[in-house]
C-alpha atoms as a PDB file:
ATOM      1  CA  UNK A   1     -93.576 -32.888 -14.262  1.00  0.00           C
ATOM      2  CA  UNK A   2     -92.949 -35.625 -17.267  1.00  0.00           C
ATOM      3  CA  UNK A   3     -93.791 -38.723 -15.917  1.00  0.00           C
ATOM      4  CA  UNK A   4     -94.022 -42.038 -18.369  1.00  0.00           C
ATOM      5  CA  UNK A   5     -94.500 -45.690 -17.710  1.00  0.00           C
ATOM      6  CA  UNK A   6     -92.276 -48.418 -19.425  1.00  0.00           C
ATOM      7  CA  UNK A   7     -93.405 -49.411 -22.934  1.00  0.00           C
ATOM      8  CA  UNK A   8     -95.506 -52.136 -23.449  1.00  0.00           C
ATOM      9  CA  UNK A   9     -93.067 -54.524 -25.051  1.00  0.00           C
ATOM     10  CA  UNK A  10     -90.578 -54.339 -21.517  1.00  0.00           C
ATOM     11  CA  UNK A  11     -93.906 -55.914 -19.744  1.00  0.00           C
ATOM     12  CA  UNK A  12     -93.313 -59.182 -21.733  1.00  0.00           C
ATOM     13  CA  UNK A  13     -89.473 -59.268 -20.986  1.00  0.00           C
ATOM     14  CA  UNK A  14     -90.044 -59.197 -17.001  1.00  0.00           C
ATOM     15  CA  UNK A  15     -93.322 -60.325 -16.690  1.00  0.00           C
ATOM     16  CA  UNK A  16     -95.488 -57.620 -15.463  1.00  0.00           C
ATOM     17  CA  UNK A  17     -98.695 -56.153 -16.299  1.00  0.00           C
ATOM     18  CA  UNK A  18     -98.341 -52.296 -16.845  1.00  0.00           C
ATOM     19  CA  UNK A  19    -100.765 -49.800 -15.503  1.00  0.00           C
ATOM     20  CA  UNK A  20    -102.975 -47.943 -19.131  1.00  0.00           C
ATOM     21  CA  UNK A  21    -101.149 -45.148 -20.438  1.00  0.00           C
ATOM     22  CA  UNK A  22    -101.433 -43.303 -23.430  1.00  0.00           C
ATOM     23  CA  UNK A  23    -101.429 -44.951 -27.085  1.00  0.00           C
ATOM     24  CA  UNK A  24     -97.765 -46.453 -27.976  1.00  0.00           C
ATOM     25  CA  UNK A  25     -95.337 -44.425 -30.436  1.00  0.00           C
ATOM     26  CA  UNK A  26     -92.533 -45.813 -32.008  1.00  0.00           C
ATOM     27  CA  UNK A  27     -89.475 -46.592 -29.976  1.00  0.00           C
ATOM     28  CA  UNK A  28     -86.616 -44.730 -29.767  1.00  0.00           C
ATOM     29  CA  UNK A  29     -82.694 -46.111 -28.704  1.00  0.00           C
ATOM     30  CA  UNK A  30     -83.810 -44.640 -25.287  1.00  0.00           C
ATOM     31  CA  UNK A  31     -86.935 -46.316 -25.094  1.00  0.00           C
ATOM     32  CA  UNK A  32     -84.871 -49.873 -25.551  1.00  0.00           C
ATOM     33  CA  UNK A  33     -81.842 -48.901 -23.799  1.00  0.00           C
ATOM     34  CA  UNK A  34     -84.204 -47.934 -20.359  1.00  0.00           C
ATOM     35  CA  UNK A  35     -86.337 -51.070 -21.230  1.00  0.00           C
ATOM     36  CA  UNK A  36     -83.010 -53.334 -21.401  1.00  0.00           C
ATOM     37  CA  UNK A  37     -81.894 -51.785 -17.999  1.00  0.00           C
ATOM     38  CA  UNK A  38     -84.925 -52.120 -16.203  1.00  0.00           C
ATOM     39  CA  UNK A  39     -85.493 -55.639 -16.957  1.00  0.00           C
ATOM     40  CA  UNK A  40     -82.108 -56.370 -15.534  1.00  0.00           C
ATOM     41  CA  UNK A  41     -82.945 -54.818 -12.626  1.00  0.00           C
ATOM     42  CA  UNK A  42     -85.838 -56.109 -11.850  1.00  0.00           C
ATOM     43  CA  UNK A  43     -84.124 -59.210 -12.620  1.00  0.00           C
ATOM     44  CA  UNK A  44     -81.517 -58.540  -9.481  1.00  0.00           C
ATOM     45  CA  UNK A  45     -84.455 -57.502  -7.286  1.00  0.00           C
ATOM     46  CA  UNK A  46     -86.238 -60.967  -7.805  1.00  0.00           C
ATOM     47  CA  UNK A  47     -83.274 -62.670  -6.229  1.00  0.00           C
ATOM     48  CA  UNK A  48     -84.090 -61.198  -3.282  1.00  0.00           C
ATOM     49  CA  UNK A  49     -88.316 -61.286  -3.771  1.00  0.00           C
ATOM     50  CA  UNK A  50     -88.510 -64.649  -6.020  1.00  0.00           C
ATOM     51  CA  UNK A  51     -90.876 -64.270  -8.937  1.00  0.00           C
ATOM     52  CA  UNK A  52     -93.169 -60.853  -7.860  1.00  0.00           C
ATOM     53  CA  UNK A  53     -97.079 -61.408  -7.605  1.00  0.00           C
ATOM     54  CA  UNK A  54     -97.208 -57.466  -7.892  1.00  0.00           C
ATOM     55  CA  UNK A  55     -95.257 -55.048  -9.910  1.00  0.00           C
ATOM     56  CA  UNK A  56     -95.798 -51.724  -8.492  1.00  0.00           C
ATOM     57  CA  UNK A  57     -94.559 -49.531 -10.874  1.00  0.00           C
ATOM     58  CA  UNK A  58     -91.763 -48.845 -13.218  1.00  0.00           C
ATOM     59  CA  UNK A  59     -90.791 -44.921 -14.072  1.00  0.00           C
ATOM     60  CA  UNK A  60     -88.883 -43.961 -16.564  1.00  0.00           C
ATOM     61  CA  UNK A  61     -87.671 -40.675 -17.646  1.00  0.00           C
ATOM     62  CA  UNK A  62     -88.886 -39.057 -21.249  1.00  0.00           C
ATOM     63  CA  UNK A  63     -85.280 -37.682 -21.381  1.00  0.00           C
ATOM     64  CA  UNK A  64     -82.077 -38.888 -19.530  1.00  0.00           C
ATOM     65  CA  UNK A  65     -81.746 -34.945 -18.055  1.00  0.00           C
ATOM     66  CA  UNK A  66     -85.563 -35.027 -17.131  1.00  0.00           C
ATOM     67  CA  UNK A  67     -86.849 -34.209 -13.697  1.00  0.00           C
ATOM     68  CA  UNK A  68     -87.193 -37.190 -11.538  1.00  0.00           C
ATOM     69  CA  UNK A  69     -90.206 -39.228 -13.030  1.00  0.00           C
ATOM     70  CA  UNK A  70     -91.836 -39.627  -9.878  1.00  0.00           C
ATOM     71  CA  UNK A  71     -93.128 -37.029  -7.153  1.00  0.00           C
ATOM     72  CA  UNK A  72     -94.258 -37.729  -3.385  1.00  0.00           C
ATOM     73  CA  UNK A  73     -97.268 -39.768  -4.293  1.00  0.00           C
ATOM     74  CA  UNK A  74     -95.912 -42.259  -6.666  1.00  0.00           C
ATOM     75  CA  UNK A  75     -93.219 -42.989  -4.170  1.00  0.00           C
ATOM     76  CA  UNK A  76     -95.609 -43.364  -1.164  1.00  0.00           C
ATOM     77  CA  UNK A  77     -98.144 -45.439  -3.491  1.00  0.00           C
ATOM     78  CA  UNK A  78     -95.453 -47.749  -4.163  1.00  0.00           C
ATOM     79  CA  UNK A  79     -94.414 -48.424  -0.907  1.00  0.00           C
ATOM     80  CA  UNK A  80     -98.136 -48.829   0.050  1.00  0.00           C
ATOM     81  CA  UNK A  81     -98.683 -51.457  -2.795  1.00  0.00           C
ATOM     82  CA  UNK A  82     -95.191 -53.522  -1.640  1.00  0.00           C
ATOM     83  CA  UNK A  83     -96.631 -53.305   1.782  1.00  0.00           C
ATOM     84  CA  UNK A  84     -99.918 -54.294   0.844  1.00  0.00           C
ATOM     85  CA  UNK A  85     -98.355 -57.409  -1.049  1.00  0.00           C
ATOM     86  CA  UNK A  86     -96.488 -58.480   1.885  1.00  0.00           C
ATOM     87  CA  UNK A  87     -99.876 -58.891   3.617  1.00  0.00           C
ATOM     88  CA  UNK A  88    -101.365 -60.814   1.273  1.00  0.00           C
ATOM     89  CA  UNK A  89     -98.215 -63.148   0.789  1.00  0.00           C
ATOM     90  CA  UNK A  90     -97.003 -61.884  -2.239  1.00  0.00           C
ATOM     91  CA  UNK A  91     -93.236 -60.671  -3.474  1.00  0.00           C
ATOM     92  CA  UNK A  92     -93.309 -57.120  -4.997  1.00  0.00           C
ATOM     93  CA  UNK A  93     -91.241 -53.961  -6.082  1.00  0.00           C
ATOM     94  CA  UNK A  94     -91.193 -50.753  -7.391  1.00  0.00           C
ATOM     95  CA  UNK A  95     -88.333 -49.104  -9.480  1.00  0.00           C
ATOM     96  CA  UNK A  96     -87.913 -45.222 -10.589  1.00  0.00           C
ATOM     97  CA  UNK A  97     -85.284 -43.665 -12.706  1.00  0.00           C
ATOM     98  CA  UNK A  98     -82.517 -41.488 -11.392  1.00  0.00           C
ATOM     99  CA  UNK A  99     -82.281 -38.327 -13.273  1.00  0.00           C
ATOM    100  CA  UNK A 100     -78.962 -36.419 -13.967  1.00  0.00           C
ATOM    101  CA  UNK A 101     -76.345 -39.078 -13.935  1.00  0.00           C
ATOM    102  CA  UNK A 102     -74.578 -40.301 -16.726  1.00  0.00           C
ATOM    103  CA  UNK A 103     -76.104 -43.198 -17.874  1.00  0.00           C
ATOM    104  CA  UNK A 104     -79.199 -45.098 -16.701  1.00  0.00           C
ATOM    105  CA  UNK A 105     -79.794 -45.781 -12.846  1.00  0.00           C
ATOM    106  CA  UNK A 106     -83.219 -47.253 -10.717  1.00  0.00           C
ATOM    107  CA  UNK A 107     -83.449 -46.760  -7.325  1.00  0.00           C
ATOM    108  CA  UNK A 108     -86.558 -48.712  -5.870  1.00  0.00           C
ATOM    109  CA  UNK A 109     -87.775 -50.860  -3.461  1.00  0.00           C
ATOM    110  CA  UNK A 110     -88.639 -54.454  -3.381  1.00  0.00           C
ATOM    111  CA  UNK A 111     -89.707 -57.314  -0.395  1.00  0.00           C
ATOM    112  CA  UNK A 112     -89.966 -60.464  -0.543  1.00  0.00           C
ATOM    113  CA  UNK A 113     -93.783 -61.977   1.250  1.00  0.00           C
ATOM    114  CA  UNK A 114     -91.400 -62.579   4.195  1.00  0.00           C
ATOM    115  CA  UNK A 115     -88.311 -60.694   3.910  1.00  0.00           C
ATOM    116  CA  UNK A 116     -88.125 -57.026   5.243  1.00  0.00           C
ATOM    117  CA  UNK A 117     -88.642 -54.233   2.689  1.00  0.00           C
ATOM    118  CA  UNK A 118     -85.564 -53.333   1.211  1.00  0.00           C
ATOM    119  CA  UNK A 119     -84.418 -50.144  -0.522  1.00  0.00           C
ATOM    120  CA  UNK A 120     -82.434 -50.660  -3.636  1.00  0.00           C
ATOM    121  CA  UNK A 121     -80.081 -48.166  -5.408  1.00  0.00           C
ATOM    122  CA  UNK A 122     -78.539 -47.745  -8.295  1.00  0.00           C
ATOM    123  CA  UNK A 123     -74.578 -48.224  -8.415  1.00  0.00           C
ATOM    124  CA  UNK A 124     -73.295 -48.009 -11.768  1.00  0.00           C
ATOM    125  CA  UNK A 125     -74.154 -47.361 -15.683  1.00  0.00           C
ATOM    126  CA  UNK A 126     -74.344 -51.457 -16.249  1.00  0.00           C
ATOM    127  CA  UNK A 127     -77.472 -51.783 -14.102  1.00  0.00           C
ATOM    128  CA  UNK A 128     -75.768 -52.491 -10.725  1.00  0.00           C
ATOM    129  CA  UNK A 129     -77.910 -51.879  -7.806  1.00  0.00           C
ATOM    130  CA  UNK A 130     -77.526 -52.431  -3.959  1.00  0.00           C
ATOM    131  CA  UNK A 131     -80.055 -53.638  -2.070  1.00  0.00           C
ATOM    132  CA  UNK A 132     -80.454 -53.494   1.852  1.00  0.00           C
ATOM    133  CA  UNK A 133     -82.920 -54.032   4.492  1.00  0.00           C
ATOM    134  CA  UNK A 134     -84.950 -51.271   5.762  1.00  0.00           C
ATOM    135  CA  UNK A 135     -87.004 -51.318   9.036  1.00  0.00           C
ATOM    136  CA  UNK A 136     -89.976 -48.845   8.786  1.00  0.00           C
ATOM    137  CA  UNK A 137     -89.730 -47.573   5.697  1.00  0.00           C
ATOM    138  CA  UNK A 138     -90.997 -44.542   4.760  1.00  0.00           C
ATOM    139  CA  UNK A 139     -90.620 -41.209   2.781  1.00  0.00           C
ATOM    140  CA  UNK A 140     -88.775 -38.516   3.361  1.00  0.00           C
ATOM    141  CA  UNK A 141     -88.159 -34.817   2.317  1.00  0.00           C
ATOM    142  CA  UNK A 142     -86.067 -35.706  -0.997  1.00  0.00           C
ATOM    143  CA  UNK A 143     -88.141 -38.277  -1.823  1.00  0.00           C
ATOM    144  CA  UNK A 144     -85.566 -40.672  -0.465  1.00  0.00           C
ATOM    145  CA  UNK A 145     -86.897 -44.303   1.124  1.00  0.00           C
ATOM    146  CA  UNK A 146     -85.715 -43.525   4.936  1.00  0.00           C
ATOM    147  CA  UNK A 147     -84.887 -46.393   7.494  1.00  0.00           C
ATOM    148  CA  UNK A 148     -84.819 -46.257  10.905  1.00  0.00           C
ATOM    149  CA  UNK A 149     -81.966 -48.290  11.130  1.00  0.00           C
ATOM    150  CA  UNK A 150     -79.889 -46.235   8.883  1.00  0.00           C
ATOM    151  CA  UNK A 151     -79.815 -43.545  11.434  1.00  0.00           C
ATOM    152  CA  UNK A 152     -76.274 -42.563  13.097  1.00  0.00           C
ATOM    153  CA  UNK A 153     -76.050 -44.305  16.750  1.00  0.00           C
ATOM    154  CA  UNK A 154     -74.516 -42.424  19.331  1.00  0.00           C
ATOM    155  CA  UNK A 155     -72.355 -43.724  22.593  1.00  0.00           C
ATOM    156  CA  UNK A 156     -75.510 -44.222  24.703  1.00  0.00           C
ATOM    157  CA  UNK A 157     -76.741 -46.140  21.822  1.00  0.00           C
ATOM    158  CA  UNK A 158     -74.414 -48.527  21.680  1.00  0.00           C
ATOM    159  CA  UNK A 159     -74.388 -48.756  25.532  1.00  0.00           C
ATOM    160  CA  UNK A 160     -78.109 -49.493  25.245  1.00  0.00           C
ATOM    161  CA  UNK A 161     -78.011 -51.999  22.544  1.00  0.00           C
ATOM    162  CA  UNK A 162     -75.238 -54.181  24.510  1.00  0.00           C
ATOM    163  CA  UNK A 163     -77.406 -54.667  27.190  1.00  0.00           C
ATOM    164  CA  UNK A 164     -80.091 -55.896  25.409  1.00  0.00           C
ATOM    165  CA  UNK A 165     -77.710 -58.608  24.083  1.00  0.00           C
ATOM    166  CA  UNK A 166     -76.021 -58.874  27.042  1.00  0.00           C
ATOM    167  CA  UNK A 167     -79.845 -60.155  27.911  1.00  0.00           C
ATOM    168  CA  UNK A 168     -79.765 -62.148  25.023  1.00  0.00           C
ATOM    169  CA  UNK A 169     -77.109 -64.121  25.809  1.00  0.00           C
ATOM    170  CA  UNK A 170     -77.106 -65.016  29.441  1.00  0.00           C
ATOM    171  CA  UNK A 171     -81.166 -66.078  28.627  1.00  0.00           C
ATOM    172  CA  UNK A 172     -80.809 -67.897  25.358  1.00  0.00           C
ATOM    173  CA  UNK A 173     -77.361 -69.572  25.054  1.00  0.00           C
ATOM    174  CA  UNK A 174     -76.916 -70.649  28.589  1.00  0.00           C
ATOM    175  CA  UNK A 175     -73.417 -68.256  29.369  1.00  0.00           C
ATOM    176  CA  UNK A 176     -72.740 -65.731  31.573  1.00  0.00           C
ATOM    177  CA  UNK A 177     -71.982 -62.384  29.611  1.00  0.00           C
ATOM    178  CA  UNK A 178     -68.461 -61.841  31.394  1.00  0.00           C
ATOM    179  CA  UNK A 179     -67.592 -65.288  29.724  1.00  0.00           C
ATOM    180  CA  UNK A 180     -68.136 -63.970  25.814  1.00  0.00           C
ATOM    181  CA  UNK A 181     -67.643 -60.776  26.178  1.00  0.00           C
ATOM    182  CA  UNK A 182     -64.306 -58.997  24.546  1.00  0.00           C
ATOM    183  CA  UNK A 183     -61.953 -57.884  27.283  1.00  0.00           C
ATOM    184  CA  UNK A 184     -60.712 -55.750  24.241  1.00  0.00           C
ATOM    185  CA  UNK A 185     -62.179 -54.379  21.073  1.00  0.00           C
ATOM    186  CA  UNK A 186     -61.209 -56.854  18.203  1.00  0.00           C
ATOM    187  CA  UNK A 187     -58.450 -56.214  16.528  1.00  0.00           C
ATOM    188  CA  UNK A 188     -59.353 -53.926  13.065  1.00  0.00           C
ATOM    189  CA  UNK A 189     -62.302 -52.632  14.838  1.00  0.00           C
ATOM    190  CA  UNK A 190     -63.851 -49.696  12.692  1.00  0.00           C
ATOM    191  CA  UNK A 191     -64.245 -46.224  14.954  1.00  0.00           C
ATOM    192  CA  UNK A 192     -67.619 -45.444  14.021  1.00  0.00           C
ATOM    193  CA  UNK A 193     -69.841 -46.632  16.793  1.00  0.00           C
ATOM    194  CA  UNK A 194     -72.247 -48.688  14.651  1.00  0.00           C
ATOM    195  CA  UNK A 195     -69.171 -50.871  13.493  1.00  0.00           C
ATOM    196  CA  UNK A 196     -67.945 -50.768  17.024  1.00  0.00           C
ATOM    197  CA  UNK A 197     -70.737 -51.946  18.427  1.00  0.00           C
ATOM    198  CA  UNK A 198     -71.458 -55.011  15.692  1.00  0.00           C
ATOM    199  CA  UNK A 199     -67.828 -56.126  15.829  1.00  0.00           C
ATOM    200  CA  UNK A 200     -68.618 -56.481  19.518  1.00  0.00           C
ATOM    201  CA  UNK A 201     -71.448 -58.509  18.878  1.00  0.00           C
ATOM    202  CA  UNK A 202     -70.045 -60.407  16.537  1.00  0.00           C
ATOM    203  CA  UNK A 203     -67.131 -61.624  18.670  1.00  0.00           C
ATOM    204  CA  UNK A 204     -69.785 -62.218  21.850  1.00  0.00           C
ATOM    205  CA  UNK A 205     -71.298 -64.431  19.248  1.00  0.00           C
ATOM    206  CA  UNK A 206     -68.251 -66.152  18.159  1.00  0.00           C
ATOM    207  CA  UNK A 207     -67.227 -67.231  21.686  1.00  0.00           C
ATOM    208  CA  UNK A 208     -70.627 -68.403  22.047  1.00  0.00           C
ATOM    209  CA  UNK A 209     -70.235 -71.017  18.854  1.00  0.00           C
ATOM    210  CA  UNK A 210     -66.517 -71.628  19.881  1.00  0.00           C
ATOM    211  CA  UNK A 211     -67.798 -72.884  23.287  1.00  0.00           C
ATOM    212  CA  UNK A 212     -70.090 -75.910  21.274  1.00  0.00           C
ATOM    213  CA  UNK A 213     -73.536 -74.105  20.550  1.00  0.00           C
ATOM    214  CA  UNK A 214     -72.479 -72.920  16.935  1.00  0.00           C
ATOM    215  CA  UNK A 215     -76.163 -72.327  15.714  1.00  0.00           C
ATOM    216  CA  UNK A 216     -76.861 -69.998  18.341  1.00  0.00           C
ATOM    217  CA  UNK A 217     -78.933 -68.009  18.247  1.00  0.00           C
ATOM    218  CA  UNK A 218     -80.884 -70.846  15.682  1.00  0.00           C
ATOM    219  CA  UNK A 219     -83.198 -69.396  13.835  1.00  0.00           C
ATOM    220  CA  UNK A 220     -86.311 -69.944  14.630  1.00  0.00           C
ATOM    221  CA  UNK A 221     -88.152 -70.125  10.983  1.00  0.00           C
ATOM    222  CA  UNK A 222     -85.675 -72.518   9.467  1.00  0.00           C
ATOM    223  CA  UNK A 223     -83.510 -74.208  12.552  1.00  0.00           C
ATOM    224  CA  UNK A 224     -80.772 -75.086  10.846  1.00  0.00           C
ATOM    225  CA  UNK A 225     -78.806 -71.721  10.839  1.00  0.00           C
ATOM    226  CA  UNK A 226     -77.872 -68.857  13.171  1.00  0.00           C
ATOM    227  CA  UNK A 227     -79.236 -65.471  12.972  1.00  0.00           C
ATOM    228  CA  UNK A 228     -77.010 -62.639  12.467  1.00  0.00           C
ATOM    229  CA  UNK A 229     -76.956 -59.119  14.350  1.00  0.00           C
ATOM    230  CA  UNK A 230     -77.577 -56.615  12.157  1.00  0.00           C
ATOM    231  CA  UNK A 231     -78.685 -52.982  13.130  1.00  0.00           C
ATOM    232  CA  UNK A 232     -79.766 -53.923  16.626  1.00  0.00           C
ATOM    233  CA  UNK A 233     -81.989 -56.643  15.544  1.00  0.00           C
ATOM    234  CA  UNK A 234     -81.104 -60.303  14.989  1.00  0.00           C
ATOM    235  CA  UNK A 235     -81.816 -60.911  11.367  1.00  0.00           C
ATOM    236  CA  UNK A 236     -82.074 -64.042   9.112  1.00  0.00           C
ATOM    237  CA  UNK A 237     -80.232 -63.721   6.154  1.00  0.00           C
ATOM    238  CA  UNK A 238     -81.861 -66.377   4.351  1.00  0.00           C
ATOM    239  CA  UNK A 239     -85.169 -64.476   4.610  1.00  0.00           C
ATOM    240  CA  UNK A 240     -83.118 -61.268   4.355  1.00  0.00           C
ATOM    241  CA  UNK A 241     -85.831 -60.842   7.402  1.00  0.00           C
ATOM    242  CA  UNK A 242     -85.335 -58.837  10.891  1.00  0.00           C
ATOM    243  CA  UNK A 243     -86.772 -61.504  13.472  1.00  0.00           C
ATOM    244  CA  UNK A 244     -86.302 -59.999  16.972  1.00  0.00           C
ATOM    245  CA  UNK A 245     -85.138 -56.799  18.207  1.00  0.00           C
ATOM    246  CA  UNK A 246     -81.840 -56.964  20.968  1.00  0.00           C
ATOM    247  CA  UNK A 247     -82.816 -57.466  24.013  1.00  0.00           C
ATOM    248  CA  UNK A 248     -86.115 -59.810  22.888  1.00  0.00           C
ATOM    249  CA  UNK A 249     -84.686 -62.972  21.818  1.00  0.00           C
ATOM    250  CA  UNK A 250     -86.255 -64.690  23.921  1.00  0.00           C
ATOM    251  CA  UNK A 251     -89.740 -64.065  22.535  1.00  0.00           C
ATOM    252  CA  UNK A 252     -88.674 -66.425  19.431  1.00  0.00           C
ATOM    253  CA  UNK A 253     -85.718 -68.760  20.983  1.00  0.00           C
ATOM    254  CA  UNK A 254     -85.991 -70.702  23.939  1.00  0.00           C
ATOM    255  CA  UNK A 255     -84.644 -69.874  27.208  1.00  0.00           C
ATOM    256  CA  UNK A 256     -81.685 -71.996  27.770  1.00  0.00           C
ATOM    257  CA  UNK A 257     -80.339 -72.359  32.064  1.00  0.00           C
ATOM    258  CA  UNK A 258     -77.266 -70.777  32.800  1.00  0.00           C
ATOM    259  CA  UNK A 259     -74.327 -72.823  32.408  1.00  0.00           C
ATOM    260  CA  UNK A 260     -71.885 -73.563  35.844  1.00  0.00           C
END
């Protein structure tokens, strides 16, 4: 499998320090067109991560129809090294090339030193990429970065899951569930159950700020915002961070006496 690293001359345009690699050859339109891209990626990552203490690897293909320059243990080691940065309070990411597309696409990874790991795709030949928050991270069969809260929720699922806020409410903002709760599902609601069940949340939520508490549930890192639902965790999107699973709330936000 042909696996290169970036040139040397894309190191000075995003400010990493590449790995040693074999003696530099001239550069071809390639060479500066997958430099060019990568360096605006990166770029978009480091919204999300601020400037990164640790670059953990940027693959490029030798040829745009290449195999995919990374295998099983380049993915894994950069996922280890983004972890590893988190730990020591540092930003990092990782990026790889997507082979057989038109054009040039990264996929990747990328955290902030307090944000959750997030995966980050390529979306288009002028170096769009997505980037979303992924809790427990790791690597699957296709060498994909798999979440586990990207998996498909079922109907018990979402019964589960509105329990736990149902817990979250009545201990945190003070309200009786039966006084937030829709008596309908909100109008436009999406049928899969995952939207179902965040719409749900979302208008609980709503009735809480409409009845005076509009931070709730404040976050407990920066105070002057609420946290969001998202995936069945409440999650700051300042931090882009997950902060307490539903149902635990009240292991980071006070417990509030139930309103009369």
């Amino acid at each position: 499998m042909s696996r290169r690293r970036l040139a040397a001359g894309a190191a000075a345009a995003v400010g990493i320090t590449l790995w040693p690699g074999p003696p530099a050859t001239a550069q071809t339109a390639l060479d500066e067109r997958q430099q060019h891209v990568a360096t605006i990626v990166t770029g978009e990552i480091e919204k999300l991560t601020g400037p990164a203490g640790r670059n953990c690897g940027i693959y490029t293909l030798r040829r745009v129809d290449g195999p995919l320059p990374v295998g099983r243990r380049e993915i894994s080691g950069a996922l280890r090294c983004v972890l590893a940065a988190q730990r020591r309070g540092q930003a990092a990411w990782a990026i790889w090339q997507v082979p057989d597309v038109d054009g040039i696409l990264f996929d990747g990874l990328g955290a902030s030193a307090v944000s959750a790991v997030h995966t980050v795709s390529g979306r288009g030949s002028n170096a769009d990429v997505e980037l979303a928050p992924c809790r427990e991270p790791r690597v699957g069969k296709d060498l994909t970065i798999e979440c586990a809260n990207s998996r498909r929720l079922t109907p018990r699922d979402v019964a589960k899951t509105l329990k736990a806020v149902r817990r979250d409410i009545e201990r945190t903002s003070g309200h009786a569930w039966a006084d937030v709760v829709p008596t309908s599902p909100p109008a436009g609601q999406a049928g899969t159950p995952a939207e179902a069940l965040a719409a749900q949340v979302t208008a609980a939520q709503r009735a809480v700020h409409a009845s005076g508490d509009a931070q709730w549930p404040r976050c407990p890192h920066h105070f002057d915002h609420p946290l969001t639902y998202r995936d069945g965790w409440w999650y700051c999107e300042r931090d882009a961070a997950f902060i307490a699973a539903a149902g635990r709330l009240s292991s980071v936000v006070p417990r509030v006496r139930r309103k009369r």
